[in-house]
PDB file of N, CA and C in Angstrom:
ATOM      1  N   UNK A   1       7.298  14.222  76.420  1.00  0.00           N
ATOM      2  CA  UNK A   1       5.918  14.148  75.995  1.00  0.00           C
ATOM      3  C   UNK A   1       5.897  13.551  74.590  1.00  0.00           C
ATOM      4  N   UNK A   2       4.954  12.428  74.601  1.00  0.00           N
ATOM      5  CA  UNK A   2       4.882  11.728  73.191  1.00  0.00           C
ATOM      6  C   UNK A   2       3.244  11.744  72.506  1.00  0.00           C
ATOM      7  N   UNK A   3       3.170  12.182  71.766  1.00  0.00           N
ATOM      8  CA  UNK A   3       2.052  11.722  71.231  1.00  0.00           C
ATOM      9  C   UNK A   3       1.236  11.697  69.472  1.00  0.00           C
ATOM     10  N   UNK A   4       0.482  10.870  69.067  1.00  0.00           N
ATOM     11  CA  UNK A   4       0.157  10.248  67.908  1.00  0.00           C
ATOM     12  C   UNK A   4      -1.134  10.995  67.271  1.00  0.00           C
ATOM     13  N   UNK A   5      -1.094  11.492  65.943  1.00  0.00           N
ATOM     14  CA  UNK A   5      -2.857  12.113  65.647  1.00  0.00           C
ATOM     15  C   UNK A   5      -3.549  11.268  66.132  1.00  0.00           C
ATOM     16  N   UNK A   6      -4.284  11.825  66.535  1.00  0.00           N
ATOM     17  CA  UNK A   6      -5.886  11.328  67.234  1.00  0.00           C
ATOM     18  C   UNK A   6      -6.080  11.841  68.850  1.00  0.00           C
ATOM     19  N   UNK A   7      -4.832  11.690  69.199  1.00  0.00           N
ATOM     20  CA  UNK A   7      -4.387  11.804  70.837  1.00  0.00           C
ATOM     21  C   UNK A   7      -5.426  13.397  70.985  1.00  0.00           C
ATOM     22  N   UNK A   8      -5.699  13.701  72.406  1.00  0.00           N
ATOM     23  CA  UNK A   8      -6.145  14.981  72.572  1.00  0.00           C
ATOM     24  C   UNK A   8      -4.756  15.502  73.764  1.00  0.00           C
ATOM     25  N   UNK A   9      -4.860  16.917  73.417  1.00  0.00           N
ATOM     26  CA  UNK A   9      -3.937  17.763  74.449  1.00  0.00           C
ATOM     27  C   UNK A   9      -5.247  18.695  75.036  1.00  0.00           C
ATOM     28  N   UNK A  10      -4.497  18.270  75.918  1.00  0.00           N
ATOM     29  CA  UNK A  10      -5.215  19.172  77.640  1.00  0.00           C
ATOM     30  C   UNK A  10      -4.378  19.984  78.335  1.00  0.00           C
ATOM     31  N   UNK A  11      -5.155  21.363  77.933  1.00  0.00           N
ATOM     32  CA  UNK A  11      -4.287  22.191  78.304  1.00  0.00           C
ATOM     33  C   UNK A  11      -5.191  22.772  80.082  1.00  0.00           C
ATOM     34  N   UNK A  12      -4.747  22.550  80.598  1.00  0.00           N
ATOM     35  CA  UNK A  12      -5.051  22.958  82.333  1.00  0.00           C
ATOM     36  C   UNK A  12      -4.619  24.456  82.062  1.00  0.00           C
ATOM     37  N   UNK A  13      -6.053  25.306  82.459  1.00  0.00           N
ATOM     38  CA  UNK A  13      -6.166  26.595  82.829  1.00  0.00           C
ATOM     39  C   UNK A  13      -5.208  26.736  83.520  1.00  0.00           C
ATOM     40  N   UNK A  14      -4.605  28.034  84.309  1.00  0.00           N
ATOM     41  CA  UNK A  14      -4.077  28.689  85.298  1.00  0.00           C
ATOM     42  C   UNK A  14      -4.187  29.863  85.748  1.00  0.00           C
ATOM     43  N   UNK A  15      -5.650  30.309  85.533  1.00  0.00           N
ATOM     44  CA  UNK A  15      -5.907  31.393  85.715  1.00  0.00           C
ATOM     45  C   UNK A  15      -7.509  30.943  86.692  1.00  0.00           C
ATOM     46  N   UNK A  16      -7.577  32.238  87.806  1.00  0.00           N
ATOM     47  CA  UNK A  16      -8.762  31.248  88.441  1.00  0.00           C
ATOM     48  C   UNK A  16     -10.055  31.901  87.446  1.00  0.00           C
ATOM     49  N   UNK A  17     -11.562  30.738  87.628  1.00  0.00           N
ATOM     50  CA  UNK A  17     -12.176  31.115  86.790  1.00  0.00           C
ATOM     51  C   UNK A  17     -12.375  30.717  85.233  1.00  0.00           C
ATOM     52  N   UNK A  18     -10.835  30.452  84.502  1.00  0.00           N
ATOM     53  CA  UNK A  18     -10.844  29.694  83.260  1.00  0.00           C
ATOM     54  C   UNK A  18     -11.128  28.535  83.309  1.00  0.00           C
ATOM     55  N   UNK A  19     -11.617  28.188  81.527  1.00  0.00           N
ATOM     56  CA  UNK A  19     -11.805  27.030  81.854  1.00  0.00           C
ATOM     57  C   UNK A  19     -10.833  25.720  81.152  1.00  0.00           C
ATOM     58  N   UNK A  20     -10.247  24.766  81.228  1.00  0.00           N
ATOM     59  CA  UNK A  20      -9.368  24.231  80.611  1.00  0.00           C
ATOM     60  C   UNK A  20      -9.598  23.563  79.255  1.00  0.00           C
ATOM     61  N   UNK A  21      -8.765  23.857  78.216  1.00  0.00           N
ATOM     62  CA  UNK A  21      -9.027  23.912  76.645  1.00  0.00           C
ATOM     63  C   UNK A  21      -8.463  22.214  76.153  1.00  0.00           C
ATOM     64  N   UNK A  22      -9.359  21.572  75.478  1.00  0.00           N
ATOM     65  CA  UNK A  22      -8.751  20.305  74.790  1.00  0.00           C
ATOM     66  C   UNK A  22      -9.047  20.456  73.457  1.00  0.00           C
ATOM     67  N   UNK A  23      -7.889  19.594  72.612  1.00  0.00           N
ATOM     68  CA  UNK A  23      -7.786  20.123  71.333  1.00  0.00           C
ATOM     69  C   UNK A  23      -7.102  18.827  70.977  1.00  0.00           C
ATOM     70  N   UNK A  24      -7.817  18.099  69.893  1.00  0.00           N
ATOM     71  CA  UNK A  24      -7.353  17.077  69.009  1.00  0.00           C
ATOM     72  C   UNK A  24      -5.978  17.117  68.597  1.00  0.00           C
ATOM     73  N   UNK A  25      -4.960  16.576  68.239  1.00  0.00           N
ATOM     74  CA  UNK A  25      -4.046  16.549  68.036  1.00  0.00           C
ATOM     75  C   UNK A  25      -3.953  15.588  66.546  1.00  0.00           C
ATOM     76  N   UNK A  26      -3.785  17.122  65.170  1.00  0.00           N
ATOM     77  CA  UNK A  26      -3.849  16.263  64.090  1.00  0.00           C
ATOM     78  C   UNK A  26      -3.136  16.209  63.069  1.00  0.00           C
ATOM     79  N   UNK A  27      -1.712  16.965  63.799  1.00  0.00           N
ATOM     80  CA  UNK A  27      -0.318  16.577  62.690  1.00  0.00           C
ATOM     81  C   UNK A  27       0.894  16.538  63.800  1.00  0.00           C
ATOM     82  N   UNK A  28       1.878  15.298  64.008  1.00  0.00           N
ATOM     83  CA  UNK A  28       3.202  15.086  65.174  1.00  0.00           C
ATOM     84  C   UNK A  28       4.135  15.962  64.104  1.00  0.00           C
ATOM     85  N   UNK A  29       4.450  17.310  64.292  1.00  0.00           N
ATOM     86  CA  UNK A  29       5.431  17.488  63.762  1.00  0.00           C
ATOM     87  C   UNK A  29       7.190  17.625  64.288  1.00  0.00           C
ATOM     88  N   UNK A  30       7.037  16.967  65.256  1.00  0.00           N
ATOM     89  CA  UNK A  30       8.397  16.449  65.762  1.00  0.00           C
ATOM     90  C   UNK A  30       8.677  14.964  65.884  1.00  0.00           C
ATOM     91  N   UNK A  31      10.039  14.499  65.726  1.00  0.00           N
ATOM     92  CA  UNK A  31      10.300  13.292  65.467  1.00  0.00           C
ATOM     93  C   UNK A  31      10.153  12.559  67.004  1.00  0.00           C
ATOM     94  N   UNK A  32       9.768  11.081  66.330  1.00  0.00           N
ATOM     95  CA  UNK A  32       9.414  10.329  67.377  1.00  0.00           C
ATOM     96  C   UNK A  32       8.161  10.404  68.613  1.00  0.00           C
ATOM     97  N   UNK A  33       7.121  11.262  67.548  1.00  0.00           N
ATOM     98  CA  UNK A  33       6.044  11.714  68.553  1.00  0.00           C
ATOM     99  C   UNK A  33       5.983  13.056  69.434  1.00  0.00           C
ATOM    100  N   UNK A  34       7.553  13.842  69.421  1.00  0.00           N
ATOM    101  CA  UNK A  34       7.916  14.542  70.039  1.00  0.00           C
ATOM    102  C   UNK A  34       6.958  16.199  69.655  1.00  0.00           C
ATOM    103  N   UNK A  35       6.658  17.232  70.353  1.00  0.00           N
ATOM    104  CA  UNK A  35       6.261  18.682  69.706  1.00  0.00           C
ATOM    105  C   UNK A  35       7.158  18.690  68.885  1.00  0.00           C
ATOM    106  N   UNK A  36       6.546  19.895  68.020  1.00  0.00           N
ATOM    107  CA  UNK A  36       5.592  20.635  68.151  1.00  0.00           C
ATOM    108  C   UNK A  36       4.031  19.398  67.360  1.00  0.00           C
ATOM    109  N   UNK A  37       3.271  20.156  67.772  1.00  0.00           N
ATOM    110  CA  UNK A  37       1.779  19.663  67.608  1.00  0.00           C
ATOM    111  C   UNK A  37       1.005  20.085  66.771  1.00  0.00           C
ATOM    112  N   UNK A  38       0.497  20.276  65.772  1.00  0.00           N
ATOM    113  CA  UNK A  38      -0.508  20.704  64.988  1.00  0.00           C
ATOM    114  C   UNK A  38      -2.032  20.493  65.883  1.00  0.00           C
ATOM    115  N   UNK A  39      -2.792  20.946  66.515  1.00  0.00           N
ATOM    116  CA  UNK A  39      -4.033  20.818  67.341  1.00  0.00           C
ATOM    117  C   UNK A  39      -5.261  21.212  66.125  1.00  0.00           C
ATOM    118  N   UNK A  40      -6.762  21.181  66.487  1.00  0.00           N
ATOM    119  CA  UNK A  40      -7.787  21.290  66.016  1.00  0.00           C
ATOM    120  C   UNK A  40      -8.538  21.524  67.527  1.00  0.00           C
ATOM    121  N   UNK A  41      -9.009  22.846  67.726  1.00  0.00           N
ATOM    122  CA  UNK A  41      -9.792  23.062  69.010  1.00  0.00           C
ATOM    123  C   UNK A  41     -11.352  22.723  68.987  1.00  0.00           C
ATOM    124  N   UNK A  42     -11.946  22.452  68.981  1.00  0.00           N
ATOM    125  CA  UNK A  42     -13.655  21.794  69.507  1.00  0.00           C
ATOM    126  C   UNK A  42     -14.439  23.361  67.929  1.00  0.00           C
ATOM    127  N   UNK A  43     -13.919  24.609  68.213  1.00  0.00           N
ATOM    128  CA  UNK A  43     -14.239  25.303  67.814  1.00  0.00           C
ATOM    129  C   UNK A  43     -13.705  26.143  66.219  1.00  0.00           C
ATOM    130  N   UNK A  44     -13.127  24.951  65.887  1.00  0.00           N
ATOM    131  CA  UNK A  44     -12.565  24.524  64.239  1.00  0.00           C
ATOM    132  C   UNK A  44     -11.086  25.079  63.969  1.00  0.00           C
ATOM    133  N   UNK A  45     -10.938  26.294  65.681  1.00  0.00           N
ATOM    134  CA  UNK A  45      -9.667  26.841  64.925  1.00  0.00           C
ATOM    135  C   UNK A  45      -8.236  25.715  65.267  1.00  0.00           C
ATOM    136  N   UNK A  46      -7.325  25.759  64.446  1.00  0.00           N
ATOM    137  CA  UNK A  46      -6.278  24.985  64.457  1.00  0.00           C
ATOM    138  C   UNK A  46      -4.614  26.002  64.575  1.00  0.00           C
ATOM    139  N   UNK A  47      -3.933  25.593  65.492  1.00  0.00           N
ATOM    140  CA  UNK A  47      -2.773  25.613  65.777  1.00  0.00           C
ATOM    141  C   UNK A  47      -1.593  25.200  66.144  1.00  0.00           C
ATOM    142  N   UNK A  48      -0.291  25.600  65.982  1.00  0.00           N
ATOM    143  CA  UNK A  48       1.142  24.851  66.329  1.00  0.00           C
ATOM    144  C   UNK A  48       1.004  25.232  67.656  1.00  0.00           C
ATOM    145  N   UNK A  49       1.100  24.118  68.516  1.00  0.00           N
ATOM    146  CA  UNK A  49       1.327  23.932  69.875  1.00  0.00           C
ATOM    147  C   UNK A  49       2.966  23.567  69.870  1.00  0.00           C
ATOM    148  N   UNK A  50       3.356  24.202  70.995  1.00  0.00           N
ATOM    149  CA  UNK A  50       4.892  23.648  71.866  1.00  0.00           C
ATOM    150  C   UNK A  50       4.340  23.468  72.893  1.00  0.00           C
ATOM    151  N   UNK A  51       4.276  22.233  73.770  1.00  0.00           N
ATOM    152  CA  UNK A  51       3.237  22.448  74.476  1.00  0.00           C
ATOM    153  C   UNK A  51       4.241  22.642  76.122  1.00  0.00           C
ATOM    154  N   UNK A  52       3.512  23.511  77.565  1.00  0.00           N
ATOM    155  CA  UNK A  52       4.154  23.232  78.659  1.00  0.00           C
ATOM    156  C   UNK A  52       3.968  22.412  79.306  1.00  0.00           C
ATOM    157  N   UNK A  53       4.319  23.277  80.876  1.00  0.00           N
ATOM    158  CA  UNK A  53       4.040  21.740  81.658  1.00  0.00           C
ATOM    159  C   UNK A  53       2.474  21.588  82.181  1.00  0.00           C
ATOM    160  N   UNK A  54       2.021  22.494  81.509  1.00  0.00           N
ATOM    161  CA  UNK A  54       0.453  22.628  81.879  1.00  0.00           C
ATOM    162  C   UNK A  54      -0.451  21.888  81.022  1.00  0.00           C
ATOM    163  N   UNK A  55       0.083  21.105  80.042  1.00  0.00           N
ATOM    164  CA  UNK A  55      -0.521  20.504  79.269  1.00  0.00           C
ATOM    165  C   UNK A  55      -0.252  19.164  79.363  1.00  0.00           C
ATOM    166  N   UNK A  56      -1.448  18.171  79.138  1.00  0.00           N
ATOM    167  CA  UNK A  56      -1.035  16.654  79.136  1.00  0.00           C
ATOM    168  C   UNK A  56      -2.147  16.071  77.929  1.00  0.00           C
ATOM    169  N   UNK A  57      -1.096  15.033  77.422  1.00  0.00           N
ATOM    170  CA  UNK A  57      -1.370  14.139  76.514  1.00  0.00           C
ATOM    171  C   UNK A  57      -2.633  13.504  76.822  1.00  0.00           C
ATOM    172  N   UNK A  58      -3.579  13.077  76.268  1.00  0.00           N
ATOM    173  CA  UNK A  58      -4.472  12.219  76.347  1.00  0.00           C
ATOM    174  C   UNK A  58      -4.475  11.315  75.134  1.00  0.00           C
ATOM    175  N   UNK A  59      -4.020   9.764  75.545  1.00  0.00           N
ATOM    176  CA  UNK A  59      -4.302   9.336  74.101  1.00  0.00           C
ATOM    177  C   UNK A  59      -5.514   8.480  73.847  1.00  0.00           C
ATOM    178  N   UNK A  60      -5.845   7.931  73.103  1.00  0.00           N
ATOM    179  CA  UNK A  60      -6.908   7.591  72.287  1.00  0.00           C
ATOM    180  C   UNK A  60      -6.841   6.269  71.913  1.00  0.00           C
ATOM    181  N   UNK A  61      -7.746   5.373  71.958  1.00  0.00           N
ATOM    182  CA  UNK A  61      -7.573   4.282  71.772  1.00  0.00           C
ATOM    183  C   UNK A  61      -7.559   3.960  69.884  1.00  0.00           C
ATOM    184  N   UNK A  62      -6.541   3.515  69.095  1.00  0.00           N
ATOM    185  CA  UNK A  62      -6.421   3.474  68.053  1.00  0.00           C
ATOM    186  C   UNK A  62      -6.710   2.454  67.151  1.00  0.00           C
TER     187      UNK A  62
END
């Protein structure tokens, strides 16, 4: 998994009923694009993502 600030991560629920969380992606703190992720959620809070396999990159046109 590679990805650049701006990109969004999509994290796919797995629970039935939830709903699936996207979150800006706005510091690569692994080399070469690699996790961990610094995120920004819709709802201001921000966290270090490692992300699984339940999550996918969305990138962004730059």
């Amino acid at each position: 998994m590679q990805a650049t600030v701006g990109d969004r991560l999509h994290v796919h629920s797995n629970t039935v009923g939830a709903r699936d969380r996207i979150a800006e992606i706005v510091e690569v703190r692994g080399a070469d694009g690699h996790p961990p992720y610094l995120v920004r959620f819709p709802d201001g809070h921000e966290s270090l993502v490692f992300p699984g396999p339940d999550c996918v990159v969305e990138p962004t046109a730059h």
